[in-house]
Protein backbone atom coordinates (compact mmCIF):
# COMPACT_ATOMS: atom_id res chain seq x y z
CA UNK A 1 -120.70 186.76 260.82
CA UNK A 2 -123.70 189.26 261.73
CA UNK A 3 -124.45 189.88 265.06
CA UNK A 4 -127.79 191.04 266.61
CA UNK A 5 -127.48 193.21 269.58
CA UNK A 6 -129.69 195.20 271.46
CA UNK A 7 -129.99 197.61 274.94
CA UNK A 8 -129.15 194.59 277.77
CA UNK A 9 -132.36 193.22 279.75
CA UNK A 10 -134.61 195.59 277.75
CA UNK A 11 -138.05 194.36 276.77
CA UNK A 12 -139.50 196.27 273.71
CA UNK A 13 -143.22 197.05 272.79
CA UNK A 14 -144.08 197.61 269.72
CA UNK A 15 -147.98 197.46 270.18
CA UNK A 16 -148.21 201.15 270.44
CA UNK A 17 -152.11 201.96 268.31
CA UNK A 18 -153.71 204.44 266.36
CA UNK A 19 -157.28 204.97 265.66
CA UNK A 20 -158.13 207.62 263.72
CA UNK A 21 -161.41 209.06 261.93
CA UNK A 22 -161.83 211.67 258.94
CA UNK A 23 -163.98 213.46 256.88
CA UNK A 24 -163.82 216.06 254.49
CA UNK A 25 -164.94 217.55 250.83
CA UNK A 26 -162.94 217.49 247.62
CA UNK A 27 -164.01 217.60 244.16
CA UNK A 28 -163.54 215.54 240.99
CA UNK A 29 -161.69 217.49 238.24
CA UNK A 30 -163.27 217.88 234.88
CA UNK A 31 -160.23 215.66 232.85
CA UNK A 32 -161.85 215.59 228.97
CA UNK A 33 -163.92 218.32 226.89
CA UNK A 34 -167.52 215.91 227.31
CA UNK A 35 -167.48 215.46 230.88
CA UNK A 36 -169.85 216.65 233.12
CA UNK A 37 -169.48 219.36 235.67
CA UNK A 38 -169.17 218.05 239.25
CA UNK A 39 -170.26 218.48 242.12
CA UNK A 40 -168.59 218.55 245.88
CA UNK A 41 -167.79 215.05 247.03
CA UNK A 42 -167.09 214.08 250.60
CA UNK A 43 -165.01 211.14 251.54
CA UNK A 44 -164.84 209.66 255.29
CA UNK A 45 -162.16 207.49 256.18
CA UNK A 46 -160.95 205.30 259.53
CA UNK A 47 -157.19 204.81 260.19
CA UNK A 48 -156.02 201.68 262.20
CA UNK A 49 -152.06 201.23 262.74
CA UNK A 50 -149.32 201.24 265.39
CA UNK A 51 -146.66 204.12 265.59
CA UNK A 52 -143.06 203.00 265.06
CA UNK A 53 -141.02 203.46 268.77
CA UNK A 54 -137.41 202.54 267.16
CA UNK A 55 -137.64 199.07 267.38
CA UNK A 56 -136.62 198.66 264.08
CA UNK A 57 -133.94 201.08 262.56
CA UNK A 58 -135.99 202.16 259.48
CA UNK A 59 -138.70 203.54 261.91
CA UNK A 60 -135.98 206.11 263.81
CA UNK A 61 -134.72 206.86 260.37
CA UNK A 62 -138.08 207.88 259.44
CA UNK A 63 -138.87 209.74 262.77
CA UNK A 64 -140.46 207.35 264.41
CA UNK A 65 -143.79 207.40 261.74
CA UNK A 66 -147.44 205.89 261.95
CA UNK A 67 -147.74 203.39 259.62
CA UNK A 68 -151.16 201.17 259.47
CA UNK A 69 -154.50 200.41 256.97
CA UNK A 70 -156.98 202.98 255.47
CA UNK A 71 -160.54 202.33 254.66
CA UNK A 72 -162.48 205.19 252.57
CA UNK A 73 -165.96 205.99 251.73
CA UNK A 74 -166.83 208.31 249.36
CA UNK A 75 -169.92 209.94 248.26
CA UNK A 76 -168.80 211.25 245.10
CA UNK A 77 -172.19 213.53 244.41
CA UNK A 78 -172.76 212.96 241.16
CA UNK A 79 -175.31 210.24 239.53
CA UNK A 80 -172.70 209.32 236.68
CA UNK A 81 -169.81 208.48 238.87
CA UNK A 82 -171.39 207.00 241.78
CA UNK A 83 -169.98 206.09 245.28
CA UNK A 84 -166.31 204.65 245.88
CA UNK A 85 -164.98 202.21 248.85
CA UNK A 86 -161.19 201.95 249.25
CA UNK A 87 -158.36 200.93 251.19
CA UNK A 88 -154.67 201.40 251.24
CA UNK A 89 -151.71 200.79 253.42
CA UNK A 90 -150.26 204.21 255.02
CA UNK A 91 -147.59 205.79 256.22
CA UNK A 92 -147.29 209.15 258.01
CA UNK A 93 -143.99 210.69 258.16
CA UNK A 94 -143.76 213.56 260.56
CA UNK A 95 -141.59 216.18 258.96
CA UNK A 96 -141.87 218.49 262.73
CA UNK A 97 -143.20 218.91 265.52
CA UNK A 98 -142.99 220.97 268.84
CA UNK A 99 -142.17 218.85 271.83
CA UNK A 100 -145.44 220.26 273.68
CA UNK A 101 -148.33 220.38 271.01
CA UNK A 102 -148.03 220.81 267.50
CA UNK A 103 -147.27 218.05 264.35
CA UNK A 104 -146.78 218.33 260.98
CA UNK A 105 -146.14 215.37 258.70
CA UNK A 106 -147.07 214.05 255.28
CA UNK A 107 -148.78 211.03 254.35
CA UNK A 108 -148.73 208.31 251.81
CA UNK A 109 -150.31 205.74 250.56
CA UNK A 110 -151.29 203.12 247.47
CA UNK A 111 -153.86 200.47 247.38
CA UNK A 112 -157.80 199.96 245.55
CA UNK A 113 -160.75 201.39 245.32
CA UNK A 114 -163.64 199.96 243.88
CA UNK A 115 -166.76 202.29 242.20
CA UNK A 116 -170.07 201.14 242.21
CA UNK A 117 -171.12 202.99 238.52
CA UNK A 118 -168.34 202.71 236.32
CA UNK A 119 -168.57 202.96 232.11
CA UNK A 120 -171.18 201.42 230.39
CA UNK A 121 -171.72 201.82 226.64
CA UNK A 122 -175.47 202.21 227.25
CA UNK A 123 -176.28 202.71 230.89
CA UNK A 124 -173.19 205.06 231.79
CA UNK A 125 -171.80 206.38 228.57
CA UNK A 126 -170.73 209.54 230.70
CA UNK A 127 -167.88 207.92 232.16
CA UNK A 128 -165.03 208.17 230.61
CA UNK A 129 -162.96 208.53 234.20
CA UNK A 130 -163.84 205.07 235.69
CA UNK A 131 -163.39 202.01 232.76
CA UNK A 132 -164.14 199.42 235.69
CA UNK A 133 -165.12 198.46 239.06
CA UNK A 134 -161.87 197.60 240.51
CA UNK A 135 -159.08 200.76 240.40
CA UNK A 136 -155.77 201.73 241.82
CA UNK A 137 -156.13 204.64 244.58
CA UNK A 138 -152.82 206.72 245.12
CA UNK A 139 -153.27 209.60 247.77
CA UNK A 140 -150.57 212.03 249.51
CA UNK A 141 -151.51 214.47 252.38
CA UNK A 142 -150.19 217.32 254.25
CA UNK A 143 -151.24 217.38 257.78
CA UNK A 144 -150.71 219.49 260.37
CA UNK A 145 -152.45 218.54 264.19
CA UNK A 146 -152.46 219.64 267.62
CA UNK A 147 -152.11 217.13 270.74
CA UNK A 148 -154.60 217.13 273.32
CA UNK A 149 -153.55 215.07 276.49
CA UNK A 150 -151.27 212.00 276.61
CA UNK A 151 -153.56 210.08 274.19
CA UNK A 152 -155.11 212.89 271.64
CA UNK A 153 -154.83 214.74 268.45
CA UNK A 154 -156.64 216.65 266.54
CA UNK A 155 -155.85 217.45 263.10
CA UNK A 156 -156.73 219.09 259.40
CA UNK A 157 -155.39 218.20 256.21
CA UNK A 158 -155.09 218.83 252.57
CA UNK A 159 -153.99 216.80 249.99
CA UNK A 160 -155.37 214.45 246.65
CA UNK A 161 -156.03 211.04 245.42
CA UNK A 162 -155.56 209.91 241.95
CA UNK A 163 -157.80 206.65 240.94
CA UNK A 164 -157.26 204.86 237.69
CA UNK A 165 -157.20 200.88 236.62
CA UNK A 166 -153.99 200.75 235.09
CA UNK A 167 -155.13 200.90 231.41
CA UNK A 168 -156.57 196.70 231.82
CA UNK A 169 -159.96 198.24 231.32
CA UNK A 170 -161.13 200.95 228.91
CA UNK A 171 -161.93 204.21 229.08
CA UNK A 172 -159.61 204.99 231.57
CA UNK A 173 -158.57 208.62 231.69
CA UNK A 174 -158.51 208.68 235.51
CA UNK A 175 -159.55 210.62 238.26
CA UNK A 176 -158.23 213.33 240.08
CA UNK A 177 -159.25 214.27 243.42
CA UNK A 178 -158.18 217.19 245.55
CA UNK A 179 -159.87 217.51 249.13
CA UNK A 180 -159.50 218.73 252.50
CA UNK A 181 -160.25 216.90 255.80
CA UNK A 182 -160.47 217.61 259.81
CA UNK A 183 -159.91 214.31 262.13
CA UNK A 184 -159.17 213.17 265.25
CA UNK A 185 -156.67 210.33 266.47
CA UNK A 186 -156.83 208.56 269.59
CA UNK A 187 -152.83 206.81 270.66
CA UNK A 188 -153.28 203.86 272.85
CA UNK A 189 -150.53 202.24 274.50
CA UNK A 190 -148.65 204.74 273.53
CA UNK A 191 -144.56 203.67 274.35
CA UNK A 192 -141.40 205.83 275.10
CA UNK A 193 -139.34 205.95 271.60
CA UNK A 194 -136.19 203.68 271.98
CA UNK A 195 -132.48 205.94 271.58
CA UNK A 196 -129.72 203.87 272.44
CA UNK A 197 -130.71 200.45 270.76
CA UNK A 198 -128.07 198.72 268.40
CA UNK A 199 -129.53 197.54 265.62
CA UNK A 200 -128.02 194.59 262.75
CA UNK A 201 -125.45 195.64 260.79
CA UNK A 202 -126.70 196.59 257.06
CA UNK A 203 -126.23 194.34 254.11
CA UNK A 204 -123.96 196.99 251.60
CA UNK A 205 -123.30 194.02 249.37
CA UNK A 206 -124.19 194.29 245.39
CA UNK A 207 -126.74 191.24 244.82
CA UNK A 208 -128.14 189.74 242.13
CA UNK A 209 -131.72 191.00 240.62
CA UNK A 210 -134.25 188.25 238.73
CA UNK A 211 -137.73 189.50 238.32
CA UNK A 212 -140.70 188.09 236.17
CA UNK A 213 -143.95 189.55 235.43
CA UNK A 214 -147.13 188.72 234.11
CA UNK A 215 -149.27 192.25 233.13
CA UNK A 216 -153.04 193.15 231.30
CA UNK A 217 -153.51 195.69 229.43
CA UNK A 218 -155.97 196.78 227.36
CA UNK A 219 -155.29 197.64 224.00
CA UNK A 220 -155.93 201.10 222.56
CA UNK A 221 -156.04 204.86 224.30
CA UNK A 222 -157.32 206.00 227.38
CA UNK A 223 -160.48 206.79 225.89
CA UNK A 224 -161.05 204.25 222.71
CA UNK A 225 -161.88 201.15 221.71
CA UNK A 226 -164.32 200.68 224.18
CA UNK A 227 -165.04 196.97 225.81
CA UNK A 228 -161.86 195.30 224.11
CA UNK A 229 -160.37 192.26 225.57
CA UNK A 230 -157.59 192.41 228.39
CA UNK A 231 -154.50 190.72 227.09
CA UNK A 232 -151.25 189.73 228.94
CA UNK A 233 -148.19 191.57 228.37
CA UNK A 234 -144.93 189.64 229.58
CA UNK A 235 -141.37 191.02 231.43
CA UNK A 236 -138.05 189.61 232.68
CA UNK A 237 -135.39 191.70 233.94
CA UNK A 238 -132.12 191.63 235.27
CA UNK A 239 -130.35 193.66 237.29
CA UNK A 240 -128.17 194.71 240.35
CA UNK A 241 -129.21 196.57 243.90
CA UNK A 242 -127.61 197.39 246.95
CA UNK A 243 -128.84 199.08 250.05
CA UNK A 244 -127.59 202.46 251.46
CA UNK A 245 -129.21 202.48 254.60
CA UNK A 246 -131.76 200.78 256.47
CA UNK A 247 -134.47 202.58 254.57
CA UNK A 248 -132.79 203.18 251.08
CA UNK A 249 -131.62 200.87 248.02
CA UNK A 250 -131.33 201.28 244.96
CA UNK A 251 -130.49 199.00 241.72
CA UNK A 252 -130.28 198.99 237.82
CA UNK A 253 -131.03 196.38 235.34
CA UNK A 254 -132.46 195.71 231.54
CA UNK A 255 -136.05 194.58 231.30
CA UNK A 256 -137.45 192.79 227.58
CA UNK A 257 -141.40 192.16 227.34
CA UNK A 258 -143.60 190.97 225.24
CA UNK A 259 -147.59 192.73 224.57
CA UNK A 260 -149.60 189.84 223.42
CA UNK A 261 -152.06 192.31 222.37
CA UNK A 262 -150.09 193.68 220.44
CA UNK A 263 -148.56 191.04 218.49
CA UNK A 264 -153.24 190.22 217.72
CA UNK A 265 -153.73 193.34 216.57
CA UNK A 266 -150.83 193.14 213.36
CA UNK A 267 -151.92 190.11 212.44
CA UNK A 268 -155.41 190.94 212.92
CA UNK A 269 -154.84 192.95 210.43
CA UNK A 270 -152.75 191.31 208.60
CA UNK A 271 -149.92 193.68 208.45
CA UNK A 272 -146.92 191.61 209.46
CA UNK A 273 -145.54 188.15 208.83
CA UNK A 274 -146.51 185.84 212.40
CA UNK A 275 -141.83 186.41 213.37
CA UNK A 276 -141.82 189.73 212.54
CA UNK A 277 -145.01 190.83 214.53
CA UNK A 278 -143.76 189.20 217.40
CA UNK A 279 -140.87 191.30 217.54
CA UNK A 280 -142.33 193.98 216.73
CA UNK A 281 -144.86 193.27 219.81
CA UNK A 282 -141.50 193.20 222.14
CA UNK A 283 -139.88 196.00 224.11
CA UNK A 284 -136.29 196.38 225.71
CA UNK A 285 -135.17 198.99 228.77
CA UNK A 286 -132.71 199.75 230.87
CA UNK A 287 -133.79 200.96 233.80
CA UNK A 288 -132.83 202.56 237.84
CA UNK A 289 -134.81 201.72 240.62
CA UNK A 290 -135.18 202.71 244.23
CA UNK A 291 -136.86 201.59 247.03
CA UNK A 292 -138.17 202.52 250.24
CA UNK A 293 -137.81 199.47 252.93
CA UNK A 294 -140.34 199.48 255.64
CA UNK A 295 -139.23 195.93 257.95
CA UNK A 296 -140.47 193.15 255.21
CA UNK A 297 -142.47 195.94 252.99
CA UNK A 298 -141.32 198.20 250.18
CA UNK A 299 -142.28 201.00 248.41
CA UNK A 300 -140.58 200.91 244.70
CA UNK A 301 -140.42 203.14 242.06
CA UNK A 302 -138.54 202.78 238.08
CA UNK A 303 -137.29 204.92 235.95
CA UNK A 304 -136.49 203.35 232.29
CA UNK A 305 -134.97 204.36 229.10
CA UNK A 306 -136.50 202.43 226.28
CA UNK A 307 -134.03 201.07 224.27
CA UNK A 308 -136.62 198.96 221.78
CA UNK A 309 -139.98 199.84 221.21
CA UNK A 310 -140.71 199.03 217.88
CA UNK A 311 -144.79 198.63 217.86
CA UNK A 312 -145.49 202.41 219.89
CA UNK A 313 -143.10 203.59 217.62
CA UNK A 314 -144.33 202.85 214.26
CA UNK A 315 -148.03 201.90 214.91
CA UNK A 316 -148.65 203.68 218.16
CA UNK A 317 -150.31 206.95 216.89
CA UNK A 318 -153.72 204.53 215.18
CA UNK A 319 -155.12 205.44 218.59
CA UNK A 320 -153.19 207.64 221.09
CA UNK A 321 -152.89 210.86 218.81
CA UNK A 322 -150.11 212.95 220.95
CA UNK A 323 -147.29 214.74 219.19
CA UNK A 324 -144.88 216.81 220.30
CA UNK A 325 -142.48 216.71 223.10
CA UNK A 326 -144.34 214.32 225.54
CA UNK A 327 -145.44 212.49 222.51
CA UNK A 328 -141.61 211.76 222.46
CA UNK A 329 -140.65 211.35 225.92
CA UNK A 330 -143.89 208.66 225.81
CA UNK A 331 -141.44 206.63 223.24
CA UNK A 332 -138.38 206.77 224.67
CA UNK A 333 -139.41 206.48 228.76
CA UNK A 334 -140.87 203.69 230.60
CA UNK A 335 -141.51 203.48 234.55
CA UNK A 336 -142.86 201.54 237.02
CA UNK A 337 -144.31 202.54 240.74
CA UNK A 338 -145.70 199.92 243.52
CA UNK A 339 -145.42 197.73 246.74
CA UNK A 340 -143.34 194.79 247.52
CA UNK A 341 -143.65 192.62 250.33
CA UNK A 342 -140.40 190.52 251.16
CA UNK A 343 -140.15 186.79 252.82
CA UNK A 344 -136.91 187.94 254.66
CA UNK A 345 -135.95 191.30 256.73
CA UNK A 346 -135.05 193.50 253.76
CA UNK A 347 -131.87 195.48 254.56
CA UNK A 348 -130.13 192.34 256.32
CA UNK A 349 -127.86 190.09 255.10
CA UNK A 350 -128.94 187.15 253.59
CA UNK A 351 -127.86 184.05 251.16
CA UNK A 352 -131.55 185.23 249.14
CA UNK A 353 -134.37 186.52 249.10
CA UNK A 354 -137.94 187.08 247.48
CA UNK A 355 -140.34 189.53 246.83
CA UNK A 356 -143.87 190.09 245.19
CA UNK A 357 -144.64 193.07 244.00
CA UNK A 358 -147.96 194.50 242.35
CA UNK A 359 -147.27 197.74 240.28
CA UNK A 360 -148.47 200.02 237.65
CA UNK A 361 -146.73 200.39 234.50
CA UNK A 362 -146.48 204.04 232.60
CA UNK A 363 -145.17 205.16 229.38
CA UNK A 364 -144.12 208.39 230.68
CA UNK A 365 -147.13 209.81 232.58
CA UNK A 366 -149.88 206.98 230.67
CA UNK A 367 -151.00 203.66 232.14
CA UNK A 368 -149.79 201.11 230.35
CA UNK A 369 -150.54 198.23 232.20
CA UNK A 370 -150.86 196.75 235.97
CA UNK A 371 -148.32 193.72 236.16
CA UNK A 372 -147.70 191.39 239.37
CA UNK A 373 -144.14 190.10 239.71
CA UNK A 374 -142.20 187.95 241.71
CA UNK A 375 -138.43 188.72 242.10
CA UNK A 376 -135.34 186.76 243.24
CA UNK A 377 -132.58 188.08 245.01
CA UNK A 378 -129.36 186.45 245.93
């Protein structure tokens, strides 16, 4: 049986805050021969959060990080590409720091942005970055600051976003951001780290992996048709996991799908019989996945061999034209990358568990589709 100790008569607080403010240029980078030059963009962003003080055992695994919600503004400085509001979860990892001033750490983070002027066949044809309103934002930073006080810090940083919809809308070739920021951060409450606390013994136990998900995609290249239909594309895998420390786990499995869109387009067209397009609309993978565990949150990320993927394979090339080496790896490699949020403490034991998880799909480095899942565990 699992037992829960902790240091005798202590009482911990974990309400330790951040507030933080930013601002900074970066630049969108020219990603296809008819694009536009652009200008300087500058971005402003607030931080709210708490900073981990060893309560729990991932956050003095992780050196005790900051961890909270971002909201962005951006003034992207350019008529065709508009303005973009986002906001992610964070976390900021320090990687060191000297016990009387300076910090260095790295943050992360994944979440949506949304962009006020994206494609439009006749009022924004220039757009071939943004397909739709609604995107994924993906950022990392490097940060270094310099503690003023009990309470302050002021910091600069350098780092980029990436924002894209996950191929359920096209055009959608993306956009790449680098940029550069100055801030300050104001600690409140801020609470002595805890050293000596026990924490719950860690489940090492293999377990059981059933996940389904329900995907749209968009069917065609990054860049053509435009204004198609978003179709659902179908998984189920299963698989095995086990964690290897409070803030590790990893698993392997086989996933099968099914691309409705797909399976329209060949008989469309009338190239197949109705059977044999639907398998040829299926896919197959075996795949290794690892997570980050964060309490009742996760960050996950898949890597997939493709055993079966019959449609890319034969008919794949009508619109995506790449040869060659990654036109290869694109048929043989599958992964995955997004957030989970559990019902039950991740890393402890239990008789089960769930998860739901929103993530974007890739065939090697290309969107394929954004798919929301819901996985067992027992």
């Amino acid at each position: 049986m699992m037992a829960f100790h902790g240091i005798s008569h202590a009482q911990y607080n974990d309400s330790s805050q951040i507030y933080s403010i930013k601002t900074g240029p970066g630049k969108v980078l020219k990603a296809f021969s008819g694009m536009p030059e652009t200008n300087i963009s500058w971005f402003t962003s607030f931080e709210y959060g708490k900073k981990g003080n060893g309560k729990h055992e991932w956050q003095k695994m992780l050196g005790y990080p900051e961890y909270g919600l971002e909201v962005v503004y951006g003034d992207l400085n350019n008529d065709f590409l508009g303005n973009m509001f986002a906001m992610q979860p964070f976390i900021r990892i320090p990687v060191m720091k000297n016990k009387k001033k300076w910090r260095v750490s790295i943050t992360a983070g994944m979440g949506f942005a949304y962009f006020d002027n994206p494609y439009h066949f006749f009022d924004n044809p220039e757009n071939g970055l943004i397909g739709c309103g609604l995107n994924n934002y993906t950022k990392g930073e490097f940060e270094i600051g310099y503690v003023i006080g009990e309470q302050w810090r002021m910091f600069g940083s350098v780092g980029a976003f990436h924002f894209s919809n996950a191929h359920v809308k096209l055009p959608n070739i993306g956009a790449n951001v680098p940029e550069v920021k100055i801030g300050v951060t104001w600690l409140q409450n801020q609470n002595d780290m805890i050293e000596n606390k026990i924490y719950p013994s860690i489940d090492s136990t293999w377990s059981l992996h059933i996940r389904y998900g329900t995907g749209f995609h968009a069917y065609g290249s990054t860049m053509k048709p435009f204004n198609g239909p978003v179709y659902p594309v179908y998984s189920l895998s299963v698989g095995s996991g086990k964690n290897l420390s409070a803030v590790y786990a990893v698993s392997f499995g086989a996933t099968v799908g099914y691309y409705r869109s797909f399976n329209n387009f060949l008989l469309s067209e009338m190239l197949l019989e109705e059977n044999e397009a639907f398998f040829k609309s299926t896919y197959a993978s075996v795949y290794f996945g690892q997570e980050m565990m964060l309490g009742k949150f996760a960050v996950y990320g898949e890597c997939a061999v493709d055993i079966a993927k019959p449609f890319l394979r034969q008919y794949g090339d009508i619109f995506d034209q790449q040869k060659g080496i990654t036109g290869f790896i694109k048929q043989i490699n599958s992964n995955r990358l997004g957030l989970r949020y559990y019902l039950k403490e991740i890393n402890q034991k239990h008789n089960w568990n769930i998860n739901l998880g929103l993530f974007i799909k890739s065939n090697f480095a290309q969107a394929d589709f954004v798919e929301c899942a819901v996985q067992v565990k027992l």
